[in-house]
PDB file of N, CA and C in Angstrom:
ATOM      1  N   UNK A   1     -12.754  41.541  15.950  1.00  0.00           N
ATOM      2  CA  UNK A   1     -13.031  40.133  16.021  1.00  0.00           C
ATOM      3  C   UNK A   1     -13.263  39.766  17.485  1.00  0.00           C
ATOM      4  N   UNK A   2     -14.145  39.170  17.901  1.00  0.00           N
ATOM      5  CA  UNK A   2     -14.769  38.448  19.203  1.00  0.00           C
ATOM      6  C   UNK A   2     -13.612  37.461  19.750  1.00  0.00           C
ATOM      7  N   UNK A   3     -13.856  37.603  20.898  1.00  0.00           N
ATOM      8  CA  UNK A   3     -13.025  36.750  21.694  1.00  0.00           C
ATOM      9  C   UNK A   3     -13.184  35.177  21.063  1.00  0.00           C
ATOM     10  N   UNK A   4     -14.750  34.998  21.119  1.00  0.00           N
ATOM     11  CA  UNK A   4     -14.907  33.424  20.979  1.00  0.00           C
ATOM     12  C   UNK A   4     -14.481  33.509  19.441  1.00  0.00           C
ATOM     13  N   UNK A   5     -14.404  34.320  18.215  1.00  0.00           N
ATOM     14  CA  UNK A   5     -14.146  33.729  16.908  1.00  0.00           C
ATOM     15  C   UNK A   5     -11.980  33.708  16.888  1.00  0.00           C
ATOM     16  N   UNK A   6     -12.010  34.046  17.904  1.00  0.00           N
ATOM     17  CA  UNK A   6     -10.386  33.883  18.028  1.00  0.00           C
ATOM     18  C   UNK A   6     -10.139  32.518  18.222  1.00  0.00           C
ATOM     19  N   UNK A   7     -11.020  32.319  19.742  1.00  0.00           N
ATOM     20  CA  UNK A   7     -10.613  30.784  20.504  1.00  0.00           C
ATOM     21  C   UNK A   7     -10.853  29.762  19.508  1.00  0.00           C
ATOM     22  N   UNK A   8     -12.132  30.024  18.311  1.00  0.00           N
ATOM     23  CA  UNK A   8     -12.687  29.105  17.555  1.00  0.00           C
ATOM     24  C   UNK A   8     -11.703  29.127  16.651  1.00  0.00           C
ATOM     25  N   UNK A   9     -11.033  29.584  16.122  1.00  0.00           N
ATOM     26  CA  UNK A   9     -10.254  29.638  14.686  1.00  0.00           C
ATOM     27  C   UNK A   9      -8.433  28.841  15.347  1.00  0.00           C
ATOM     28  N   UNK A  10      -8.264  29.128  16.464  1.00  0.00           N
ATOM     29  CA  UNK A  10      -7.078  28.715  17.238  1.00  0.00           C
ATOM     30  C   UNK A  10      -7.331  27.034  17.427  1.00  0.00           C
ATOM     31  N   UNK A  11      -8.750  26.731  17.591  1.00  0.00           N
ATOM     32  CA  UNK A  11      -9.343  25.425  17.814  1.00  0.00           C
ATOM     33  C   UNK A  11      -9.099  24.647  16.393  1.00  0.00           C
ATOM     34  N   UNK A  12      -9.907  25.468  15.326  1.00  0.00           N
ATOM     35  CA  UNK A  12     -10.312  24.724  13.982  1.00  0.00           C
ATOM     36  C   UNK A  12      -8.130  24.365  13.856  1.00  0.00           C
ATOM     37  N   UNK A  13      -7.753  25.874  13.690  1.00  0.00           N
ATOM     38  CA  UNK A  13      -6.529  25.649  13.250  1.00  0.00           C
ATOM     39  C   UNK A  13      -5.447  24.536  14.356  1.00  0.00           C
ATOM     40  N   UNK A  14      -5.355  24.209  15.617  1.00  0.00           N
ATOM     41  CA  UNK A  14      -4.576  23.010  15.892  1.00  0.00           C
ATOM     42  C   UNK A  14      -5.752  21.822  15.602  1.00  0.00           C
ATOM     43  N   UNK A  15      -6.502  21.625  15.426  1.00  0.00           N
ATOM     44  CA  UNK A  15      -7.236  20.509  14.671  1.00  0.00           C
ATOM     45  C   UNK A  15      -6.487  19.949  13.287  1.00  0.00           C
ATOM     46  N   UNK A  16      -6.556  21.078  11.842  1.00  0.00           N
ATOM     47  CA  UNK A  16      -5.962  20.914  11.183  1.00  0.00           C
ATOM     48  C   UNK A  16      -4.601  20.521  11.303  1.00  0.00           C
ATOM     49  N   UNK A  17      -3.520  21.005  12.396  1.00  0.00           N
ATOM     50  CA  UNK A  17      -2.380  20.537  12.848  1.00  0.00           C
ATOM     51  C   UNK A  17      -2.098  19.254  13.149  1.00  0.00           C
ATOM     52  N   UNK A  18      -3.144  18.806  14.143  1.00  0.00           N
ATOM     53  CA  UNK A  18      -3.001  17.279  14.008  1.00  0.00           C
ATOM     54  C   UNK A  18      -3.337  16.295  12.839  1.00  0.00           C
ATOM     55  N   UNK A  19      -4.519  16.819  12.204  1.00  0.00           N
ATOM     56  CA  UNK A  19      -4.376  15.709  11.047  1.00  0.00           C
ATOM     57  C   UNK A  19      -3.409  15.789   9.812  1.00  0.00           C
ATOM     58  N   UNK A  20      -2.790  17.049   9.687  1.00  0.00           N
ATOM     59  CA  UNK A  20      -1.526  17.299   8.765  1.00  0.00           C
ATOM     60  C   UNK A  20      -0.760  16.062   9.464  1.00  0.00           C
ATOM     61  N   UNK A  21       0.108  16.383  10.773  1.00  0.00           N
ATOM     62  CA  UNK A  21       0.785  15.569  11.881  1.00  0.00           C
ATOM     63  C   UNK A  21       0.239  13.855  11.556  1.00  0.00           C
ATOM     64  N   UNK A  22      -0.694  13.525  11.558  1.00  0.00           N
ATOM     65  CA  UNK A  22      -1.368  12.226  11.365  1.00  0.00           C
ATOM     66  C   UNK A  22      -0.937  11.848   9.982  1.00  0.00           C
ATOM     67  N   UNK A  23      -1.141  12.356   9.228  1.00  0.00           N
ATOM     68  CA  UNK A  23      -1.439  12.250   7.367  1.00  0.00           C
ATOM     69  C   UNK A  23       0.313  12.285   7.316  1.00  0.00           C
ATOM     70  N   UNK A  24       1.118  13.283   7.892  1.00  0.00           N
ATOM     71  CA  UNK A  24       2.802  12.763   7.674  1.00  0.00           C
ATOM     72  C   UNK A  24       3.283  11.345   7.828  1.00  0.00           C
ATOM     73  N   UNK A  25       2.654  11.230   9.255  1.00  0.00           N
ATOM     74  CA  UNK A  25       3.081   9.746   9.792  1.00  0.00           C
ATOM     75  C   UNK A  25       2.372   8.524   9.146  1.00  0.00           C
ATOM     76  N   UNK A  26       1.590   8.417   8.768  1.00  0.00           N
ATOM     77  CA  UNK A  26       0.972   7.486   8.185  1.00  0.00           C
ATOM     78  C   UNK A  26       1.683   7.737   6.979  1.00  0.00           C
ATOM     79  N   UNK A  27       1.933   8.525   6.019  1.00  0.00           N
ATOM     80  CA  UNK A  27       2.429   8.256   4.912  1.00  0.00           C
ATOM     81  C   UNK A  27       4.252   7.868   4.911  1.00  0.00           C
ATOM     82  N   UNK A  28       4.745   8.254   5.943  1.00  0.00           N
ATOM     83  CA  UNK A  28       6.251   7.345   6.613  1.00  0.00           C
ATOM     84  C   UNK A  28       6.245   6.442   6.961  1.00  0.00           C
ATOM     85  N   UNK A  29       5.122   5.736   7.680  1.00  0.00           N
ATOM     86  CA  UNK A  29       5.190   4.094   8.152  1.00  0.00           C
ATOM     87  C   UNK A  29       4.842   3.644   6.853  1.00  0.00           C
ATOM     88  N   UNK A  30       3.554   3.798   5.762  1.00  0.00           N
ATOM     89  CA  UNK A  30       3.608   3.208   4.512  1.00  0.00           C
ATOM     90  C   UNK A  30       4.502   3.098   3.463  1.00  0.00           C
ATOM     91  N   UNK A  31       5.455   4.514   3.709  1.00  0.00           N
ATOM     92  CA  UNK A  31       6.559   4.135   2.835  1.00  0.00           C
ATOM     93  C   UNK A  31       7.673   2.880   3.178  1.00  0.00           C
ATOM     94  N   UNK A  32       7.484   2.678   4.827  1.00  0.00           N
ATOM     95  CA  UNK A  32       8.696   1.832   4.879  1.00  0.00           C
ATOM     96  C   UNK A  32       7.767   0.070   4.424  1.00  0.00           C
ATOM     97  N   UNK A  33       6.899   0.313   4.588  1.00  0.00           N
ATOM     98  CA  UNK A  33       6.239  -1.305   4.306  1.00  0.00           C
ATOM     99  C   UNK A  33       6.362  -1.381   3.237  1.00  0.00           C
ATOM    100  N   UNK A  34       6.180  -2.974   2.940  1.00  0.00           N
ATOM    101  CA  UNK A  34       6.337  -3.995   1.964  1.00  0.00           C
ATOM    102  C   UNK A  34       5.443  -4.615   1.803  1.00  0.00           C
ATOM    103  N   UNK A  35       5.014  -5.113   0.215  1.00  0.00           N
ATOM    104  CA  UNK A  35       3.911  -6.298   0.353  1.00  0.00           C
ATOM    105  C   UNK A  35       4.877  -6.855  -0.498  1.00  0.00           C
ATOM    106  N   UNK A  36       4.986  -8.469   0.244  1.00  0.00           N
ATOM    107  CA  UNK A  36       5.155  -9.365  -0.827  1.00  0.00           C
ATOM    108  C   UNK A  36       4.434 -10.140  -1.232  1.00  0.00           C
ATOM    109  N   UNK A  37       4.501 -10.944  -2.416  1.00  0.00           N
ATOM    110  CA  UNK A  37       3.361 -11.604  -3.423  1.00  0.00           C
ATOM    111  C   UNK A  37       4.242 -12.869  -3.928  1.00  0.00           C
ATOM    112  N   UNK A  38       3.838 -14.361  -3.908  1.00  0.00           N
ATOM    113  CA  UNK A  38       4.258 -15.235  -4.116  1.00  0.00           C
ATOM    114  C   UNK A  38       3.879 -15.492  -5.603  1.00  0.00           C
ATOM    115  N   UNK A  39       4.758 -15.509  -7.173  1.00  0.00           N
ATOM    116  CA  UNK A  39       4.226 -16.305  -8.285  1.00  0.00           C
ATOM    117  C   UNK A  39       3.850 -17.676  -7.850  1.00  0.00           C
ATOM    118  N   UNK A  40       2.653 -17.587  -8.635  1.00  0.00           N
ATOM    119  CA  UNK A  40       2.213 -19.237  -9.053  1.00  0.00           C
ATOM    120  C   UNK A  40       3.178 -20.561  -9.246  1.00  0.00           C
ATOM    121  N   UNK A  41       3.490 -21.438  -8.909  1.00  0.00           N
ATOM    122  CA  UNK A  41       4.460 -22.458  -9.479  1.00  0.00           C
ATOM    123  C   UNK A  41       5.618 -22.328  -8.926  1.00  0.00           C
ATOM    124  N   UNK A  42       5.603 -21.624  -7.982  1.00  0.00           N
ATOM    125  CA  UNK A  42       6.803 -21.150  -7.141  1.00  0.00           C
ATOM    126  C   UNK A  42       7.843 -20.774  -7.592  1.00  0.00           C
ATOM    127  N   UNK A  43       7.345 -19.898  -8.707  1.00  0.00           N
ATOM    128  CA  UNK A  43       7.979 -19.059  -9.504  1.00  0.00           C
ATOM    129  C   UNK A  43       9.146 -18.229  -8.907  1.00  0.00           C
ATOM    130  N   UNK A  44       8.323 -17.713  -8.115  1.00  0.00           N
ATOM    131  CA  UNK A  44       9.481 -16.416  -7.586  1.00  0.00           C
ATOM    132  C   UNK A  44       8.383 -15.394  -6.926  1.00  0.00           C
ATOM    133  N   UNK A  45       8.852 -14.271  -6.468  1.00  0.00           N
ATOM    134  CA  UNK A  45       8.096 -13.246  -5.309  1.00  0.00           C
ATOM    135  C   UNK A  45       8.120 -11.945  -6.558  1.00  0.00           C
ATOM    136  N   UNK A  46       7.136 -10.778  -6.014  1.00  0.00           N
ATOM    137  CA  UNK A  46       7.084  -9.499  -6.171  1.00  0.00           C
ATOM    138  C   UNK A  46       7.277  -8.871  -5.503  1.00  0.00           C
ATOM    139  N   UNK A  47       7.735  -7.805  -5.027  1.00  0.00           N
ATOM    140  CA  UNK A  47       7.906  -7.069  -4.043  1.00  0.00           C
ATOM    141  C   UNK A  47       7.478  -5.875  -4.383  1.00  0.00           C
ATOM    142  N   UNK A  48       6.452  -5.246  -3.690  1.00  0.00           N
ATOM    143  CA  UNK A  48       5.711  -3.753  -3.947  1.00  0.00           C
ATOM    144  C   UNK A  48       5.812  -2.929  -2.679  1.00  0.00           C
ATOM    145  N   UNK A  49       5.831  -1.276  -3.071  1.00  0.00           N
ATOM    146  CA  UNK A  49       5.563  -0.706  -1.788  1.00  0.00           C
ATOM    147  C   UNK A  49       4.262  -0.920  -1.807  1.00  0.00           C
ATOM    148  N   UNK A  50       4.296  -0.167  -0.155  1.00  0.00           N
ATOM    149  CA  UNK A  50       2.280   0.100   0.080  1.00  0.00           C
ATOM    150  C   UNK A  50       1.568   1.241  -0.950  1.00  0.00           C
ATOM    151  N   UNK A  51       2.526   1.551  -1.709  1.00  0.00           N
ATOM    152  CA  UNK A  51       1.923   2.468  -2.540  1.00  0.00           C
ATOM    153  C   UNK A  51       1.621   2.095  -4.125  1.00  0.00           C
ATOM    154  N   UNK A  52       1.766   0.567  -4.062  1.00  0.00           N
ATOM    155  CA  UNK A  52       1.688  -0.168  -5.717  1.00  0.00           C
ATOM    156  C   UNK A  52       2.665  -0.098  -6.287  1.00  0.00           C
ATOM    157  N   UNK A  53       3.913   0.517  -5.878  1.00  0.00           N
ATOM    158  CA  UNK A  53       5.051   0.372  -7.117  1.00  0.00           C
ATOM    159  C   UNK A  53       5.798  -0.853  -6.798  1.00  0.00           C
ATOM    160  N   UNK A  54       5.950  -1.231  -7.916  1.00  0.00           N
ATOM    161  CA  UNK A  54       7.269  -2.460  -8.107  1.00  0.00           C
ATOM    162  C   UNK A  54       8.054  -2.241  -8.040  1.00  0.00           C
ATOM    163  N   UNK A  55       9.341  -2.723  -6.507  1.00  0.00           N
ATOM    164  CA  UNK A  55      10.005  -2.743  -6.476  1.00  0.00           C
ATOM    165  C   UNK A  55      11.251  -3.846  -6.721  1.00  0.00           C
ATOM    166  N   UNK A  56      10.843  -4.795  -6.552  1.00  0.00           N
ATOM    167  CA  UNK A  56      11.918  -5.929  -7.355  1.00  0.00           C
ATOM    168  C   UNK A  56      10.697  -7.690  -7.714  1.00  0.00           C
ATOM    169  N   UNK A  57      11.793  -8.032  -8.285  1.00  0.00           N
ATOM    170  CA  UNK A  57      11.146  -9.048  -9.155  1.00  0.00           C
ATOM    171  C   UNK A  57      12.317 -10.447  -8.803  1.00  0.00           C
ATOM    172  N   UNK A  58      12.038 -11.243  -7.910  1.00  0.00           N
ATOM    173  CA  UNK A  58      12.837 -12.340  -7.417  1.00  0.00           C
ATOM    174  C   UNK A  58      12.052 -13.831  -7.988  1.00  0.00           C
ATOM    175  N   UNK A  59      13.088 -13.969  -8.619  1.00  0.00           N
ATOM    176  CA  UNK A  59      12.728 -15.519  -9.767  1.00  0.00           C
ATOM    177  C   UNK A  59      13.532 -16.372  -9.330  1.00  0.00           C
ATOM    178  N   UNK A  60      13.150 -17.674  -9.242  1.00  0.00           N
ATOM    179  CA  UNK A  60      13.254 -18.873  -8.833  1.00  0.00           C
ATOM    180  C   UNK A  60      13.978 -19.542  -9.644  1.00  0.00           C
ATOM    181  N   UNK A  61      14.985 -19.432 -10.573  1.00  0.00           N
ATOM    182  CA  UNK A  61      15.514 -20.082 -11.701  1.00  0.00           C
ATOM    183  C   UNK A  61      15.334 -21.259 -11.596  1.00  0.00           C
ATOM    184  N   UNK A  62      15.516 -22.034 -10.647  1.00  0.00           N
ATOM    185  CA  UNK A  62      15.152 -23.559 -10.553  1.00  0.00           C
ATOM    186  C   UNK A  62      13.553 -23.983 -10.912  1.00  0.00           C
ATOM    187  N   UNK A  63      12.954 -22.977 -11.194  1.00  0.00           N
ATOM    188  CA  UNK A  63      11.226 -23.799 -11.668  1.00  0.00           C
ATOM    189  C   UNK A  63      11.492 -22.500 -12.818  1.00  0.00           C
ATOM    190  N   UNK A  64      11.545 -21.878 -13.092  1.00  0.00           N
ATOM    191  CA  UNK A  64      12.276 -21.150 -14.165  1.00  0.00           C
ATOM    192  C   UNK A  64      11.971 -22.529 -15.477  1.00  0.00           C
ATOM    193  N   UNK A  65      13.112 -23.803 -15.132  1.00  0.00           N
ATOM    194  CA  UNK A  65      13.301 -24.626 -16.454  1.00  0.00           C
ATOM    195  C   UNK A  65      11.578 -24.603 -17.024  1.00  0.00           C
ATOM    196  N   UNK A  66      10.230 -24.812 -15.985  1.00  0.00           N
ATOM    197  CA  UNK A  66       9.138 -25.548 -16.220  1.00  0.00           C
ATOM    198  C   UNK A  66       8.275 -24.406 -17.013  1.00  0.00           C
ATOM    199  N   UNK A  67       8.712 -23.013 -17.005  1.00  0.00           N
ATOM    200  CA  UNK A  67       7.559 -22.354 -17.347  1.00  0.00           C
ATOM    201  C   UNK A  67       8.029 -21.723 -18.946  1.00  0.00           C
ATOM    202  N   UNK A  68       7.178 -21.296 -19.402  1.00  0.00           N
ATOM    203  CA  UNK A  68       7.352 -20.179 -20.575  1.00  0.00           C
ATOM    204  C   UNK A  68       7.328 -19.135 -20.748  1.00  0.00           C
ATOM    205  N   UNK A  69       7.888 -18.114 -21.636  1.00  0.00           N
ATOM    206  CA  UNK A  69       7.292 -16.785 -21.622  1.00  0.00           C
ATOM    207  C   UNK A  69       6.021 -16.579 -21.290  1.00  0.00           C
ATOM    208  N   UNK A  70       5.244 -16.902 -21.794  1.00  0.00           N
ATOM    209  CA  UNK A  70       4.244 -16.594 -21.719  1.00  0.00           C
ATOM    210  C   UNK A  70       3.291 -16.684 -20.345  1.00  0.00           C
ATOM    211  N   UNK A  71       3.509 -17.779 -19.815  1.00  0.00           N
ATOM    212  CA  UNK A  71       2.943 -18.875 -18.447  1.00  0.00           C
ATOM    213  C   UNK A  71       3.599 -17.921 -17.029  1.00  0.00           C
ATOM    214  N   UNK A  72       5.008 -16.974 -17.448  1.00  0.00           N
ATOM    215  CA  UNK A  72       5.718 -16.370 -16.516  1.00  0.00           C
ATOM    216  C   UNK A  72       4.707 -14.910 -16.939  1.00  0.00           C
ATOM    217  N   UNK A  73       4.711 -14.487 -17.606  1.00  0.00           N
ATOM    218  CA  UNK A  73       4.504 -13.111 -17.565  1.00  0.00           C
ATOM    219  C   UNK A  73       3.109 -12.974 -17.324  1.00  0.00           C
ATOM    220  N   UNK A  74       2.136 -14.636 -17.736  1.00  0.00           N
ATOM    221  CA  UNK A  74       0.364 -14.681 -16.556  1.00  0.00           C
ATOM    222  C   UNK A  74       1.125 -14.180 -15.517  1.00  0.00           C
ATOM    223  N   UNK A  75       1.540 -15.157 -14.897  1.00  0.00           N
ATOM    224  CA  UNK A  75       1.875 -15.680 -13.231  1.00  0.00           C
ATOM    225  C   UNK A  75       2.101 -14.180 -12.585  1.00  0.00           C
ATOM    226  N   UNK A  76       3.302 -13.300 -13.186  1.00  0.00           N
ATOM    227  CA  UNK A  76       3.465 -11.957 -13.047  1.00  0.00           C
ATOM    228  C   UNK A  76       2.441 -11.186 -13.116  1.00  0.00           C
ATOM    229  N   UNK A  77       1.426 -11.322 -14.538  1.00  0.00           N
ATOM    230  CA  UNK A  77       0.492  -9.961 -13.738  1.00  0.00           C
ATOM    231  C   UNK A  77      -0.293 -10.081 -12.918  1.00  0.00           C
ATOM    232  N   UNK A  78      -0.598 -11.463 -12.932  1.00  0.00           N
ATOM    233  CA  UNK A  78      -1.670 -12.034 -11.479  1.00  0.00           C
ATOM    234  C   UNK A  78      -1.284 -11.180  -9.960  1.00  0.00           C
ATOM    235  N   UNK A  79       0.239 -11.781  -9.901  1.00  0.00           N
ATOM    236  CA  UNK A  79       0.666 -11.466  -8.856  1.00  0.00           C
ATOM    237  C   UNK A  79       1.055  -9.853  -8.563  1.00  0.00           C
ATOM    238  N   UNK A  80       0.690  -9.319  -9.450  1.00  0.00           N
ATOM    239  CA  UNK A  80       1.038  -7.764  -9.697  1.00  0.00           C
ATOM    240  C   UNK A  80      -0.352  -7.073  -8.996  1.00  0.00           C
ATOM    241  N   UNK A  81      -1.651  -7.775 -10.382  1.00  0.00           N
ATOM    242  CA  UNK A  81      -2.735  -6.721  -9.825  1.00  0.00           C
ATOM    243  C   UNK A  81      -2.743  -7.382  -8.212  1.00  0.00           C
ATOM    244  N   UNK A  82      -2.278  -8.716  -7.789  1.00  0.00           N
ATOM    245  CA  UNK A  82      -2.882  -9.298  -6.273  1.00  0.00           C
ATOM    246  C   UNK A  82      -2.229  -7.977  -5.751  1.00  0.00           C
ATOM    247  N   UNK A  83      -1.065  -7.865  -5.412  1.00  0.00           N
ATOM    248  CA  UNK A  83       0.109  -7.029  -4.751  1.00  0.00           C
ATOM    249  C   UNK A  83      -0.776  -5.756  -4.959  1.00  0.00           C
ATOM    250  N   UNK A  84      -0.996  -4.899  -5.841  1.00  0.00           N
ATOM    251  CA  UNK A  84      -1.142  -3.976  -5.696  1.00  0.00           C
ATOM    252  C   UNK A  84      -2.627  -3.699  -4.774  1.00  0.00           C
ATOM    253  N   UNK A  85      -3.709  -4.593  -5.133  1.00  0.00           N
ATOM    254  CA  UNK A  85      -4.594  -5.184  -4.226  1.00  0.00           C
ATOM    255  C   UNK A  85      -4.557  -5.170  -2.440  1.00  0.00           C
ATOM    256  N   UNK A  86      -3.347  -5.499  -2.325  1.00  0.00           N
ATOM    257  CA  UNK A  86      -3.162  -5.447  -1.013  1.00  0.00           C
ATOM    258  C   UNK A  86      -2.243  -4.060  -0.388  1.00  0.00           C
ATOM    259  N   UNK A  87      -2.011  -3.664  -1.275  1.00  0.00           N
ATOM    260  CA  UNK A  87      -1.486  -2.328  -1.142  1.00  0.00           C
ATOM    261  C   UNK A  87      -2.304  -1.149  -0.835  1.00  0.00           C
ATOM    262  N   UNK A  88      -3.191  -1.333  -1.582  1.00  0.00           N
ATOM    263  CA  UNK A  88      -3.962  -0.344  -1.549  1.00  0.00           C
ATOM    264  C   UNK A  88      -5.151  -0.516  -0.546  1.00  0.00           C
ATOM    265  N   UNK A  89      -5.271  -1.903   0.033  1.00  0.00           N
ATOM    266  CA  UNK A  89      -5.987  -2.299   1.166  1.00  0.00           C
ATOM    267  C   UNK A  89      -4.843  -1.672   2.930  1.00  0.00           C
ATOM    268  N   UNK A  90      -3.269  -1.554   2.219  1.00  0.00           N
ATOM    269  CA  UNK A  90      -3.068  -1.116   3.707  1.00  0.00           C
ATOM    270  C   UNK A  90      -2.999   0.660   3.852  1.00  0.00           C
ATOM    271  N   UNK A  91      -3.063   0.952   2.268  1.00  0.00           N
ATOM    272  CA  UNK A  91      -3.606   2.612   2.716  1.00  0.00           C
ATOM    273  C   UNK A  91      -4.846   2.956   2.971  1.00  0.00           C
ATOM    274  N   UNK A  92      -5.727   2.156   2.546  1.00  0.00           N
ATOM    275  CA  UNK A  92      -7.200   2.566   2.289  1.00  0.00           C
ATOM    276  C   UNK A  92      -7.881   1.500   3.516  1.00  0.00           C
ATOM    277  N   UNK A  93      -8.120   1.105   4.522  1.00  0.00           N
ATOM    278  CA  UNK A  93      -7.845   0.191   5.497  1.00  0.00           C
ATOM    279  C   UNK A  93      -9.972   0.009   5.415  1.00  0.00           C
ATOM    280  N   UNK A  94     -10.818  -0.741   5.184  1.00  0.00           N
ATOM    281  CA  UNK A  94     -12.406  -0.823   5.181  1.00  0.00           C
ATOM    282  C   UNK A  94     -12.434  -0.527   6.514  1.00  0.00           C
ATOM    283  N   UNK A  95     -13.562  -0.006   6.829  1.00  0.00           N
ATOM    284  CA  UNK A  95     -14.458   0.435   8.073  1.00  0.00           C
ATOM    285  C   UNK A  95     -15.008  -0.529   8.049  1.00  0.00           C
ATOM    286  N   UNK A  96     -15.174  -1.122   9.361  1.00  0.00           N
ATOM    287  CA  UNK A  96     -15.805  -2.143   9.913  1.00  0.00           C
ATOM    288  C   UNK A  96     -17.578  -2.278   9.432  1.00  0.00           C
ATOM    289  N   UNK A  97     -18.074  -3.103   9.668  1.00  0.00           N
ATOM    290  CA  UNK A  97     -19.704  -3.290   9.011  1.00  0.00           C
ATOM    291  C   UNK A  97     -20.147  -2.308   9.985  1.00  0.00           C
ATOM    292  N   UNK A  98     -21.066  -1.594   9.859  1.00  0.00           N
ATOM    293  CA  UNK A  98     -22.166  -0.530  10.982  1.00  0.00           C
ATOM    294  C   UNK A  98     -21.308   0.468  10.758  1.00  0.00           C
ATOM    295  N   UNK A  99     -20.295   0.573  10.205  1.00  0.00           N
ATOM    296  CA  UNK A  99     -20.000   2.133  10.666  1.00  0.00           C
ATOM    297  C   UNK A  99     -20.030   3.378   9.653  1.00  0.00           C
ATOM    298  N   UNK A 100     -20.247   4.353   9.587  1.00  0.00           N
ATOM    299  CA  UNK A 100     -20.660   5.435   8.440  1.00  0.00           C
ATOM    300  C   UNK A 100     -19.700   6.453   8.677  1.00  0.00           C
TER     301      UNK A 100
END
């Protein structure tokens, strides 16, 4: 094997090192974030990781009296697909206009 297919493969391979290194850390700062999501009617909050899962469900019992089954569990998936919406906007982050 050639000198240069050594230096090249030592190159490709700490390349791959850093974006492993990159791809860890980014997936540790997303685990510690939060999105929260306000129900309609001031229902109460959702709380999701950055990764779409539901993690708690905080209800407002005091506007609680005004709503219904039904009117609560809209308000909830609204605020579910929103949440997960924004979740997946802080892993998946758009490239600016012009760029490829």
């Amino acid at each position: 094997m050639s000198k240069q297919s050594s230096e090249r493969i030592a190159e490709e391979l700490a390349q791959a090192q850093d974006r492993y290194k990159r791809a860890v850390q980014q997936a540790q700062e997303l685990h510690e974030k939060q999105v929260v999501v306000d129900l309609e009617s001031d229902l109460g909050q959702l709380v999701l990781t950055a990764y779409g899962q539901l993690v708690a469900v905080r209800l407002n019992t005091e506007e609680l009296r005004y709503a219904n089954g039904r009117s609560l569990a809209e308000a909830i998936k609204r605020a579910l697909e929103q949440g997960e919406e924004q979740a997946r906007q802080l892993r998946e982050p758009e490239e600016p206009n012009g760029w490829i």
